[in-house]
C-alpha atoms as a PDB file:
ATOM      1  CA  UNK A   1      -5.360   7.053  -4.912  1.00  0.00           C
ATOM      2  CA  UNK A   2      -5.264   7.229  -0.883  1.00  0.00           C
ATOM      3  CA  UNK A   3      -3.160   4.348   0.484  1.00  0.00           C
ATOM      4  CA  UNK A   4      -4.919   1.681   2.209  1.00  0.00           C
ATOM      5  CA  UNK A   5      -2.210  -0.291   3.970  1.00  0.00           C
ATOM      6  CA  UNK A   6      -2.713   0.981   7.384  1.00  0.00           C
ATOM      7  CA  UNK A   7       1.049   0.739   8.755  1.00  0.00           C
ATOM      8  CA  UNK A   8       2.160   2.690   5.983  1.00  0.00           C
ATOM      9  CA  UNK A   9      -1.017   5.824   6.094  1.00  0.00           C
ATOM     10  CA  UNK A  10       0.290   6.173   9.519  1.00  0.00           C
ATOM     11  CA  UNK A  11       4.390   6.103   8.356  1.00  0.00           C
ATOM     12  CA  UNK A  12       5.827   9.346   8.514  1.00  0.00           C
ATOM     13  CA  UNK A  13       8.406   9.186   5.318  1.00  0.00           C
ATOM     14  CA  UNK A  14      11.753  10.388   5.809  1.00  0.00           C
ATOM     15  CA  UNK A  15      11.383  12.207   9.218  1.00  0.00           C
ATOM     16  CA  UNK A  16      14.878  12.133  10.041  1.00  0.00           C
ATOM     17  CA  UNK A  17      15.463  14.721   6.924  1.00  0.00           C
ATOM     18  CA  UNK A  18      12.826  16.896   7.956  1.00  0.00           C
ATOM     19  CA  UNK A  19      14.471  16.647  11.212  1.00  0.00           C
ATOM     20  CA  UNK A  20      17.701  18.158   9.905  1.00  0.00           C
ATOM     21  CA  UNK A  21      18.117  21.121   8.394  1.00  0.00           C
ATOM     22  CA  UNK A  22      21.102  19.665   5.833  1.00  0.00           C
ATOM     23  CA  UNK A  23      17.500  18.877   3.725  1.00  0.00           C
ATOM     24  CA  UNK A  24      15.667  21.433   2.549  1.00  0.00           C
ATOM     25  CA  UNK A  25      12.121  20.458   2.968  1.00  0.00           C
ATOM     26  CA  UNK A  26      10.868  21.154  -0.035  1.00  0.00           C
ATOM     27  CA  UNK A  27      13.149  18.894  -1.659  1.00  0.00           C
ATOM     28  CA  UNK A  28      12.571  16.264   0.936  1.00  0.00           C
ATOM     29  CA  UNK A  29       9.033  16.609  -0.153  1.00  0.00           C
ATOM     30  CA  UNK A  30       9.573  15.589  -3.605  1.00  0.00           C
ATOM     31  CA  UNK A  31      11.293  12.539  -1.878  1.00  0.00           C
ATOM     32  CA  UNK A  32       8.407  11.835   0.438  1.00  0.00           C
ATOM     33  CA  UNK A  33       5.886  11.688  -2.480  1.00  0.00           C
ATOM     34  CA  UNK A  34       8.176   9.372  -4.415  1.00  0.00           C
ATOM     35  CA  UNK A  35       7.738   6.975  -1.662  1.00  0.00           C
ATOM     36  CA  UNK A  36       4.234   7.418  -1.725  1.00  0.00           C
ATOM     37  CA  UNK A  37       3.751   6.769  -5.301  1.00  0.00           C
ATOM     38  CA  UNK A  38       5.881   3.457  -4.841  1.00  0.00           C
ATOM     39  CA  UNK A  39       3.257   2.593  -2.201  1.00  0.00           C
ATOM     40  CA  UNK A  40       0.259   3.221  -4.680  1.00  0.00           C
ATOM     41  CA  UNK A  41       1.866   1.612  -7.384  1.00  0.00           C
ATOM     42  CA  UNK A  42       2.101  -1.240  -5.288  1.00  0.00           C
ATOM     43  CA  UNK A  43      -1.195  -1.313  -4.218  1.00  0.00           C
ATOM     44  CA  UNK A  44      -2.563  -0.728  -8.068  1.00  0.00           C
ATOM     45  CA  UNK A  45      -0.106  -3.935  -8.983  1.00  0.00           C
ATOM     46  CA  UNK A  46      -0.578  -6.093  -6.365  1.00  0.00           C
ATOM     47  CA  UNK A  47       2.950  -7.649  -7.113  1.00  0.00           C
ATOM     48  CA  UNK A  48       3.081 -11.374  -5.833  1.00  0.00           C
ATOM     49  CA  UNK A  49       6.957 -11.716  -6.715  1.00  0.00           C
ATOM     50  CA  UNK A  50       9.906 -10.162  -5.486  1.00  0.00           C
ATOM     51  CA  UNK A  51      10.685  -9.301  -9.447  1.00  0.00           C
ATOM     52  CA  UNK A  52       7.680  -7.245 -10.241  1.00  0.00           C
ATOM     53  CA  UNK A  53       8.611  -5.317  -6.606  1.00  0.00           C
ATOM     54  CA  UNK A  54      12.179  -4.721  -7.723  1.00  0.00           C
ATOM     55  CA  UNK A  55      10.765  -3.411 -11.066  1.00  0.00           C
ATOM     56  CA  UNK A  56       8.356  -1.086  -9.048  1.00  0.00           C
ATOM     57  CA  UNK A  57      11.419   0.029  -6.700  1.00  0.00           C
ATOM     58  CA  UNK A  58      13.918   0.279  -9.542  1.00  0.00           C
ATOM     59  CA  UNK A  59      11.665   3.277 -11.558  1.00  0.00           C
ATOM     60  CA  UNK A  60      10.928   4.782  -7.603  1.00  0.00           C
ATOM     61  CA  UNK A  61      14.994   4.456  -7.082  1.00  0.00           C
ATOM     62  CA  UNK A  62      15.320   6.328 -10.858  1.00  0.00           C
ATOM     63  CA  UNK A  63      13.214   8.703  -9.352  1.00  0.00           C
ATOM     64  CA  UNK A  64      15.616   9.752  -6.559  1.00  0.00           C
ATOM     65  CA  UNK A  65      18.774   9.527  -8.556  1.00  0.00           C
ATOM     66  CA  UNK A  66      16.844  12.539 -10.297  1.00  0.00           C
ATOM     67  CA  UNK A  67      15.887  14.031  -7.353  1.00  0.00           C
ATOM     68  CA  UNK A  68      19.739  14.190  -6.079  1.00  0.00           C
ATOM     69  CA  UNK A  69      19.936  17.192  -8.781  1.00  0.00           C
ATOM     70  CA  UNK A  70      17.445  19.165  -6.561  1.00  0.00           C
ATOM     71  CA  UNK A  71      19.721  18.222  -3.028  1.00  0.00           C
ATOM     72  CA  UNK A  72      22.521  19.798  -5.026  1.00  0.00           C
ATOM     73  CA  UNK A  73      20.833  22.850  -6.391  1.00  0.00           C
ATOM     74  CA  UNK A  74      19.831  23.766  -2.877  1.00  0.00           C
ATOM     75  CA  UNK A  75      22.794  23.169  -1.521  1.00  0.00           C
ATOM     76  CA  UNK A  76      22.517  19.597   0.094  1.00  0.00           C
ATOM     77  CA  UNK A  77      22.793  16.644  -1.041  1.00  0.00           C
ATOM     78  CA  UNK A  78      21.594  12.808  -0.781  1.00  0.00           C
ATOM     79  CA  UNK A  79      25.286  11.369   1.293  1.00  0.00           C
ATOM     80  CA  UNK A  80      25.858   8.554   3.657  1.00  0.00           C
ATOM     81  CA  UNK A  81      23.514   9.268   6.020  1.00  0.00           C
ATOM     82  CA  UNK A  82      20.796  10.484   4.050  1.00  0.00           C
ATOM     83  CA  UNK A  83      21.234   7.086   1.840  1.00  0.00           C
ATOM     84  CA  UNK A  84      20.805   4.677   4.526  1.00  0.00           C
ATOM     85  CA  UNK A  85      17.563   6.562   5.762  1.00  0.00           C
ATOM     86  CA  UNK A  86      15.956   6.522   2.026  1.00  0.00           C
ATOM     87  CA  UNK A  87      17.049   2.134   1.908  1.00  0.00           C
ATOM     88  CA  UNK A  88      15.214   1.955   4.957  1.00  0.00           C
ATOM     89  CA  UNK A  89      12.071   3.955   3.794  1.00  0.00           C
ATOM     90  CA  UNK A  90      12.692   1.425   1.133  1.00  0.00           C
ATOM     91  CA  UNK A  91      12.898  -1.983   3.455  1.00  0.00           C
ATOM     92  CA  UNK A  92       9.713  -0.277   5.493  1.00  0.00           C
ATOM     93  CA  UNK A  93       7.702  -0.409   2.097  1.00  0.00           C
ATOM     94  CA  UNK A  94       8.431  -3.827   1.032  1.00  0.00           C
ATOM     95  CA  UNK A  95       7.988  -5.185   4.509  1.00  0.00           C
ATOM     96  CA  UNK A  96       4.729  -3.032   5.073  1.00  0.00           C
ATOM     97  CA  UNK A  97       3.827  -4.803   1.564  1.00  0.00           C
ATOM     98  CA  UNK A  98       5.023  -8.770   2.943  1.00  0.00           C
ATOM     99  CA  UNK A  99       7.867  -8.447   0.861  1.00  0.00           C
ATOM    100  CA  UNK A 100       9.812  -9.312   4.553  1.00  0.00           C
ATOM    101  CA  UNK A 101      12.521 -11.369   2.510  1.00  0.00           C
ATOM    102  CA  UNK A 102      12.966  -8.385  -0.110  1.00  0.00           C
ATOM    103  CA  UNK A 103      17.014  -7.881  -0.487  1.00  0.00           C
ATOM    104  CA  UNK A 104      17.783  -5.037   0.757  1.00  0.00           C
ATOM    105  CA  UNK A 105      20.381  -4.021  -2.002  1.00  0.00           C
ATOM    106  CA  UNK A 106      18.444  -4.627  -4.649  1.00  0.00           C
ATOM    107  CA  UNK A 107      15.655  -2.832  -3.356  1.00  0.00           C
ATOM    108  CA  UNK A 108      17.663   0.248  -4.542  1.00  0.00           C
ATOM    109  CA  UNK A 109      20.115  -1.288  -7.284  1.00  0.00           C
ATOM    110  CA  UNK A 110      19.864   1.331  -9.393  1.00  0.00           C
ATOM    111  CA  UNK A 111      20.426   4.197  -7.082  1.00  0.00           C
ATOM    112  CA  UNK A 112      23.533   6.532  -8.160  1.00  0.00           C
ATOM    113  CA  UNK A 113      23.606   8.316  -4.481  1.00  0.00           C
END
Protein backbone atom coordinates (compact mmCIF):
# COMPACT_ATOMS: atom_id res chain seq x y z
CA UNK A 1 0.00 0.00 0.00
CA UNK A 2 1.89 3.40 -1.07
CA UNK A 3 1.47 6.03 1.67
CA UNK A 4 -0.69 8.85 0.94
CA UNK A 5 0.05 11.37 3.68
CA UNK A 6 2.16 13.69 1.76
CA UNK A 7 4.57 15.00 4.69
CA UNK A 8 5.41 11.62 5.47
CA UNK A 9 6.07 10.15 1.31
CA UNK A 10 8.47 12.94 1.35
CA UNK A 11 10.11 11.97 5.16
CA UNK A 12 13.32 10.48 4.85
CA UNK A 13 13.21 7.80 7.96
CA UNK A 14 16.08 7.62 10.11
CA UNK A 15 18.66 9.66 8.05
CA UNK A 16 20.82 10.41 10.83
CA UNK A 17 21.70 6.42 10.97
CA UNK A 18 22.34 6.22 7.46
CA UNK A 19 24.41 9.17 8.10
CA UNK A 20 26.68 7.28 10.49
CA UNK A 21 28.43 4.49 9.88
CA UNK A 22 27.86 3.00 13.76
CA UNK A 23 24.48 1.57 11.63
CA UNK A 24 24.88 -0.73 9.22
CA UNK A 25 22.46 0.12 6.55
CA UNK A 26 21.03 -2.83 5.97
CA UNK A 27 19.90 -3.10 9.37
CA UNK A 28 18.76 0.46 9.40
CA UNK A 29 16.67 -0.66 6.54
CA UNK A 30 14.75 -3.13 8.38
CA UNK A 31 14.16 -0.11 10.78
CA UNK A 32 13.09 2.25 8.04
CA UNK A 33 10.40 -0.21 6.75
CA UNK A 34 9.10 -0.72 10.27
CA UNK A 35 8.28 2.86 10.27
CA UNK A 36 6.71 2.58 7.11
CA UNK A 37 4.47 -0.19 7.95
CA UNK A 38 3.36 1.87 11.16
CA UNK A 39 2.45 4.59 8.63
CA UNK A 40 0.27 2.12 6.46
CA UNK A 41 -1.20 0.59 9.28
CA UNK A 42 -2.28 3.83 10.23
CA UNK A 43 -3.63 4.79 7.19
CA UNK A 44 -5.56 1.17 6.79
CA UNK A 45 -7.00 1.98 10.59
CA UNK A 46 -7.72 5.33 10.48
CA UNK A 47 -7.31 5.46 14.38
CA UNK A 48 -9.42 8.44 15.86
CA UNK A 49 -7.99 7.85 19.54
CA UNK A 50 -4.76 8.13 21.00
CA UNK A 51 -5.40 4.27 22.32
CA UNK A 52 -5.82 2.55 19.04
CA UNK A 53 -2.37 4.74 17.97
CA UNK A 54 -0.51 3.47 21.02
CA UNK A 55 -1.72 -0.08 20.11
CA UNK A 56 -0.44 0.50 16.46
CA UNK A 57 3.00 1.98 17.92
CA UNK A 58 3.31 -0.60 20.68
CA UNK A 59 3.45 -3.85 17.93
CA UNK A 60 5.84 -1.18 15.56
CA UNK A 61 7.99 -0.56 19.02
CA UNK A 62 7.93 -4.77 19.44
CA UNK A 63 9.19 -4.66 16.16
CA UNK A 64 12.42 -2.76 16.97
CA UNK A 65 13.09 -4.38 20.28
CA UNK A 66 13.53 -7.39 17.73
CA UNK A 67 15.37 -5.59 15.45
CA UNK A 68 18.07 -4.57 18.30
CA UNK A 69 19.23 -8.41 17.80
CA UNK A 70 20.30 -7.48 14.20
CA UNK A 71 22.31 -3.94 15.62
CA UNK A 72 24.11 -6.46 17.80
CA UNK A 73 24.87 -9.17 15.33
CA UNK A 74 26.50 -6.59 13.12
CA UNK A 75 28.21 -5.12 15.55
CA UNK A 76 26.13 -1.93 16.52
CA UNK A 77 23.63 -1.43 18.42
CA UNK A 78 20.29 0.71 19.09
CA UNK A 79 22.07 3.23 22.33
CA UNK A 80 21.31 6.69 23.48
CA UNK A 81 21.60 8.37 20.53
CA UNK A 82 20.21 6.06 18.20
CA UNK A 83 17.01 5.85 20.72
CA UNK A 84 16.16 9.38 20.75
CA UNK A 85 16.34 9.50 16.80
CA UNK A 86 13.87 6.29 16.46
CA UNK A 87 11.18 8.38 19.43
CA UNK A 88 11.37 11.11 17.14
CA UNK A 89 10.68 9.10 13.87
CA UNK A 90 8.02 8.06 16.27
CA UNK A 91 6.62 11.78 17.39
CA UNK A 92 7.04 12.69 13.37
CA UNK A 93 4.43 9.81 12.63
CA UNK A 94 1.86 10.60 15.10
CA UNK A 95 2.11 14.29 14.42
CA UNK A 96 2.19 13.70 10.52
CA UNK A 97 -1.07 11.55 11.51
CA UNK A 98 -2.76 14.73 13.97
CA UNK A 99 -1.90 12.77 16.79
CA UNK A 100 0.07 16.40 17.85
CA UNK A 101 -0.87 15.66 21.64
CA UNK A 102 0.44 11.90 21.34
CA UNK A 103 2.80 11.32 24.64
CA UNK A 104 5.83 10.98 23.65
CA UNK A 105 6.78 8.08 26.12
CA UNK A 106 4.19 6.09 25.47
CA UNK A 107 4.57 6.31 21.93
CA UNK A 108 7.39 3.74 22.54
CA UNK A 109 6.41 2.14 26.05
CA UNK A 110 7.30 -1.00 25.19
CA UNK A 111 10.68 -0.43 23.74
CA UNK A 112 13.59 -2.53 25.59
CA UNK A 113 16.49 -0.24 23.85
Amino acid sequence: MPITNQQVAGHEFLRQMYDDSYFPDHVVDQGRAILLRLCERIEEGQPSALDALYALTEAATEEFNLLEREFEAAGSGIETVAREWICAEFRFVASAYGFVDADAEELTAGRDW
